[in-house]
Protein backbone atom coordinates (compact mmCIF):
# COMPACT_ATOMS: atom_id res chain seq x y z
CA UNK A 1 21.64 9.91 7.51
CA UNK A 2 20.54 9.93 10.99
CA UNK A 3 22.15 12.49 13.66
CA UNK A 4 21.81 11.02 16.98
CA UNK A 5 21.56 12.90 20.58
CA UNK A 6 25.21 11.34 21.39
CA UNK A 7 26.55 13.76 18.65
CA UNK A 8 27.16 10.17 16.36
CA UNK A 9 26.18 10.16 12.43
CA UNK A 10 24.76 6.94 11.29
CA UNK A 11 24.76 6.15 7.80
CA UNK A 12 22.74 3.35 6.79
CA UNK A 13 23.03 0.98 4.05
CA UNK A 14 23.91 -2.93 3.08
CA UNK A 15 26.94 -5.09 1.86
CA UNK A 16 26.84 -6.15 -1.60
CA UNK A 17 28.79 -8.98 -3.89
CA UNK A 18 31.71 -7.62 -5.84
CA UNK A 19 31.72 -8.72 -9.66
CA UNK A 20 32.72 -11.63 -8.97
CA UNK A 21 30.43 -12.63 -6.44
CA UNK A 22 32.49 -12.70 -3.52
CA UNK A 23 30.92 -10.89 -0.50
CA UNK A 24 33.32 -12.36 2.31
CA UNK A 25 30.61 -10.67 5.30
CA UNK A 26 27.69 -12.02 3.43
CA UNK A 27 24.67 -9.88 2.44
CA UNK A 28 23.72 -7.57 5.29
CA UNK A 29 22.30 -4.12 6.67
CA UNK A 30 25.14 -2.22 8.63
CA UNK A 31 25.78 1.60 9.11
CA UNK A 32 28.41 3.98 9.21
CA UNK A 33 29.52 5.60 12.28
CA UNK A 34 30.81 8.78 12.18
CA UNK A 35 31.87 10.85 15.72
CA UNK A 36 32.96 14.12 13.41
CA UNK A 37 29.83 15.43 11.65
CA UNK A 38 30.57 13.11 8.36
CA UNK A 39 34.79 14.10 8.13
CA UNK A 40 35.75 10.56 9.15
CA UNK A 41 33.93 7.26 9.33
CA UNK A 42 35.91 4.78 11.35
CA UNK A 43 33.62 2.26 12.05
CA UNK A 44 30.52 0.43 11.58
CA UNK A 45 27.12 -1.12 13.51
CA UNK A 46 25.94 -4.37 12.25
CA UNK A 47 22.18 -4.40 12.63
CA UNK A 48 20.80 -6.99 10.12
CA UNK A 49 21.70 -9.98 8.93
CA UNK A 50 19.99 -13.72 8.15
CA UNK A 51 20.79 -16.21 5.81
CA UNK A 52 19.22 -15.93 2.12
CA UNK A 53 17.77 -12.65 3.00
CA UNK A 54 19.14 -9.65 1.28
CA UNK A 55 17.87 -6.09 3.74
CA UNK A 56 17.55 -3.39 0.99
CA UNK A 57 16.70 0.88 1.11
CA UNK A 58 17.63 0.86 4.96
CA UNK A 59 16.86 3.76 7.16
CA UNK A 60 16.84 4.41 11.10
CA UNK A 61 15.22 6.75 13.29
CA UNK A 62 15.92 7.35 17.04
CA UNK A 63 13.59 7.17 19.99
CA UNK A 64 13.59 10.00 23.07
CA UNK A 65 14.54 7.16 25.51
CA UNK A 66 17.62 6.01 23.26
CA UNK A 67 15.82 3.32 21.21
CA UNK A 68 17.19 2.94 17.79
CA UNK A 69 14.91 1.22 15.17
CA UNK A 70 16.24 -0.01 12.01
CA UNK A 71 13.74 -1.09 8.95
CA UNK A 72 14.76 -2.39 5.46
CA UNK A 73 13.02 -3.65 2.28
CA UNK A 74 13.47 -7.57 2.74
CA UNK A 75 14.42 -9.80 -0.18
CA UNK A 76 14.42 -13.52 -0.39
CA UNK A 77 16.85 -14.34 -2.61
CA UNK A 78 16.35 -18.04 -3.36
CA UNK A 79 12.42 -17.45 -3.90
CA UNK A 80 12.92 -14.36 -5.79
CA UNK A 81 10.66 -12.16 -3.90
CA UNK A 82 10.06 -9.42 -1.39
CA UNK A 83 9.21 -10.26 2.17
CA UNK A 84 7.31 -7.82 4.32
CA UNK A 85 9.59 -5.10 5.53
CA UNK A 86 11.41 -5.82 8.25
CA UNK A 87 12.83 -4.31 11.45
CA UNK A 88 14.99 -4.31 14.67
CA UNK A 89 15.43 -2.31 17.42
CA UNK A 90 18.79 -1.52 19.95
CA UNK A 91 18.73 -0.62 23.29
CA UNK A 92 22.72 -0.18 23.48
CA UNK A 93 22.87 2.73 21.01
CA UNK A 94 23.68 0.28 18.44
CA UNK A 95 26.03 -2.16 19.68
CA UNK A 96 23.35 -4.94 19.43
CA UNK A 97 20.29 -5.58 17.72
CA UNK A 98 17.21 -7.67 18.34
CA UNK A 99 16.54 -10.35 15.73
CA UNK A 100 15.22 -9.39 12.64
CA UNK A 101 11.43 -9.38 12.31
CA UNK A 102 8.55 -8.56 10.04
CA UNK A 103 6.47 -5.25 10.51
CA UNK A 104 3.24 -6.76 8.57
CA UNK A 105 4.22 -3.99 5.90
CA UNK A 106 4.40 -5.63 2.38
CA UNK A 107 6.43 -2.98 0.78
CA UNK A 108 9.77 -2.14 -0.52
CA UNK A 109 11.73 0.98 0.26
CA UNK A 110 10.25 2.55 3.61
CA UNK A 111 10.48 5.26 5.53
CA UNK A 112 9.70 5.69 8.62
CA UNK A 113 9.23 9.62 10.89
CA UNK A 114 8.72 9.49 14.82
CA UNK A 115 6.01 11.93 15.62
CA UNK A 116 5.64 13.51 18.88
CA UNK A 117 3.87 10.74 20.56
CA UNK A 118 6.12 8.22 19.68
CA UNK A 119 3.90 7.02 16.83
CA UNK A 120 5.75 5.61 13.59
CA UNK A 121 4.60 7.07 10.59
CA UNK A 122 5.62 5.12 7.54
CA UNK A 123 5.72 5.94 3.84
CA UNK A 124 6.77 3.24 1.77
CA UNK A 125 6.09 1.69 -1.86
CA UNK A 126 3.26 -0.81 -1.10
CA UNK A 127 3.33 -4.45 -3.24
CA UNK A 128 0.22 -6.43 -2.05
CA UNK A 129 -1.98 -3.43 -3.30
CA UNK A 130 -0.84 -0.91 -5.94
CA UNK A 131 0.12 2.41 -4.70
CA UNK A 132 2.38 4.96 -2.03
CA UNK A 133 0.74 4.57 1.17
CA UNK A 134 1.17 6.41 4.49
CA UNK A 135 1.19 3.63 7.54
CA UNK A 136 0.85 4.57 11.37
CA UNK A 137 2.08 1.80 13.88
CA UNK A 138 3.30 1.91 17.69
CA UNK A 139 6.91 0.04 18.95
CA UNK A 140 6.06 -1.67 22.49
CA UNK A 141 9.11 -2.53 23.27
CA UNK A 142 10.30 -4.28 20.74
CA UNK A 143 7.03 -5.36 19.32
CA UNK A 144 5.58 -3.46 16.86
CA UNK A 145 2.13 -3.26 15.77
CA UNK A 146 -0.05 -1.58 13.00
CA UNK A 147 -2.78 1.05 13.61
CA UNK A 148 -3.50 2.57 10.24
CA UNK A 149 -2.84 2.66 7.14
CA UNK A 150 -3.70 5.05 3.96
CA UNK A 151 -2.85 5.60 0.59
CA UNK A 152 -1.48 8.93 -1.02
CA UNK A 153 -1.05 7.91 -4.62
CA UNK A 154 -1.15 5.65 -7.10
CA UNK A 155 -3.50 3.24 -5.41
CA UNK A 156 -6.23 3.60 -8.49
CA UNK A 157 -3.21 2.19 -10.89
CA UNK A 158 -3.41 -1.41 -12.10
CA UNK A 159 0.03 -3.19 -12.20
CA UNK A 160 1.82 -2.51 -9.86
CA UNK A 161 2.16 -5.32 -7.70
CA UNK A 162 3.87 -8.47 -8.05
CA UNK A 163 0.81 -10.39 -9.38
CA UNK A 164 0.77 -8.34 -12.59
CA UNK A 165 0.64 -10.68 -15.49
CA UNK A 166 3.33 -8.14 -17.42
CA UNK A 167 5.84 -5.92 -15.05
CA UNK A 168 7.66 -5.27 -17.64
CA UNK A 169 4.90 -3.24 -19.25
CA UNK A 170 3.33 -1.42 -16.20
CA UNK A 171 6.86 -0.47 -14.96
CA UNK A 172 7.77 1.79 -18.00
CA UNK A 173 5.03 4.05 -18.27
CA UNK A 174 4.40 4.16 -14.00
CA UNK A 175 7.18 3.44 -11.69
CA UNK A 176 8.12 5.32 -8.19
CA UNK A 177 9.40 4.88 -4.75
CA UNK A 178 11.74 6.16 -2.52
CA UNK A 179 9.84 8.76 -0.24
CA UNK A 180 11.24 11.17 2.38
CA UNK A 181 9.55 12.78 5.10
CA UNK A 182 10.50 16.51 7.10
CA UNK A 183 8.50 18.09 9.23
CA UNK A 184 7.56 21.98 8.05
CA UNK A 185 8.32 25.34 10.35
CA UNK A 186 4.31 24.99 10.95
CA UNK A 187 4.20 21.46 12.04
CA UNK A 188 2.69 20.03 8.43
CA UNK A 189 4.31 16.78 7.25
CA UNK A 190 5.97 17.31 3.94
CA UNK A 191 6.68 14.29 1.45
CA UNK A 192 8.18 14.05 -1.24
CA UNK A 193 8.93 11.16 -3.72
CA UNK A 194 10.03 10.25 -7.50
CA UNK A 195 7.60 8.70 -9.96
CA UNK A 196 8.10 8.31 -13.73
CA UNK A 197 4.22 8.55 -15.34
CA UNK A 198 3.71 8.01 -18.93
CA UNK A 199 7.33 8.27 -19.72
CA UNK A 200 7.52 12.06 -17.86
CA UNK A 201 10.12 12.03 -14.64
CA UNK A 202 8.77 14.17 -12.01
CA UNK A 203 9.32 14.94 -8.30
CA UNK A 204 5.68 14.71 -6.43
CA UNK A 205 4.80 15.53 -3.12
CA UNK A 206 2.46 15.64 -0.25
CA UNK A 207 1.43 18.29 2.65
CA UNK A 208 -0.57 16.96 5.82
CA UNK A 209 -0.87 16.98 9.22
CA UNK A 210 -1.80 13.69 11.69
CA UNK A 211 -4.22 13.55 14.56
C-alpha cells in the first residue's frame, strides 16, 4: 500500500489468467486507486505491461517532487526465467508511465525505501549470487543507476540461485523473500523478512542505519 501526498491509496499488484487461461487485459502490473482511505476502490493505474513478460511482487514509492516509481520482479515467460527487476517512473501522478526498463538488479521480489536524500534503498531476494541483499541506487530522471550494494543474509548459502544443479533440494530446507522496510522513532532502518531454515519457519530481521 502506498499513501500518497494527494490523499490517494495505491494498491499495487498484477493481472493474472483465470483457470482457464483467459486473461482478456493480458499479464500486467496495475494498482488500485482508492480516494477514501481503502472504503472504495473505483479505479485503476496501468503502469506495466510488455509482451511475454509477466511483472511479479510489485511495489511503489513516491518522490518529494511527485515522482512515482514502480518496480516488479520480471518474468519471461517463454524462456522460463527471471529478468532483472524492472522499473518505471510517472510524472503525471500515475496517469502514464515511462517504458518499462531494467534496474541491473537480478532479483525477485524487491523493495524499495526513499531515504532522505532521495537515495533508493533496495532489499530484495538476489538470484545471480545467493542471499538477501541491501542495494543503494539514485533515479536521474528517469534513469536509474546503482551505487552499492550489500548483503544481509544468506549470502554464505550454496543453492540458491538459478544455476543450482537441484532447486528442488536447496529450496526445502532454505527458502525466503519478501522483505519490508520502516523507518524506527530513532531514525534506524528496520527489516524484516520470512525464511524457512532447516524445515523451521521464522520471521528474521535487521536494524541499521545508512550514511
Amino acid at each position: 500500500m502506498t499513501p500518497l501526498r494527494d490523499g490517494r491509496w495505491l494498491l499495487p499488484t498484477s493481472t493474472w489468467r483465470g483457470w482457464d487461461g483467459y486473461c482478456p487485459n493480458g499479464t500486467r502490473m496495475v494498482a488500485f486507486v482508492s480516494h477514501d482511505f481503502g472504503h472504495t476502490w473505483p479505479e485503476y493505474l496501468d503502469i506495466m505491461h510488455q509482451p511475454g513478460i509477466i511483472f511479479w511482487e510489485s511495489k511503489i514509492i513516491e518522490f518529494p517532487d511527485g515522482r512515482l516509481l514502480a518496480v516488479a520482479w520480471a518474468y519471461d515467460e517463454e524462456a522460463g526465467k527471471d529478468l532483472p527487476n524492472h522499473y518505471c517512473v510517472s510524472h503525471d501522478g500515475g496517469l502514464t508511465w515511462s517504458p518499462p526498463a531494467s534496474t541491473g538488479l537480478h532479483g525477485q521480489t524487491l523493495t524499495p525505501f526513499l531515504l532522505d536524500d532521495d537515495r533508493i534503498l533496495c532489499v530484495y531476494r538476489r538470484m545471480d549470487v545467493p542471499g538477501l541483499w541491501v542495494n543503494l541506487s539514485t533515479l536521474d530522471g528517469d534513469t536509474w543507476t546503482n551505487d552499492a550494494a550489500e548483503p544481509l543474509w544468506g549470502h554464505h548459502a550454496v543453492g540458491l540461485t538459478s544455476d543450482s544443479a537441484d532447486m528442488a533440494h536447496n529450496f526445502n530446507v532454505l527458502r525466503f523473500g519478501a522483505p519490508c522496510i520502516t523507518r524506527l522513532p530513532d531514525g534506524m532502518l528496520f527489516v524484516a523478512f520470512w525464511c524457512y531454515e532447516d524445515c523451521v519457519s521464522n520471521i528474521r530481521w535487521f536494524k541499521f542505519s545508512i550514511t
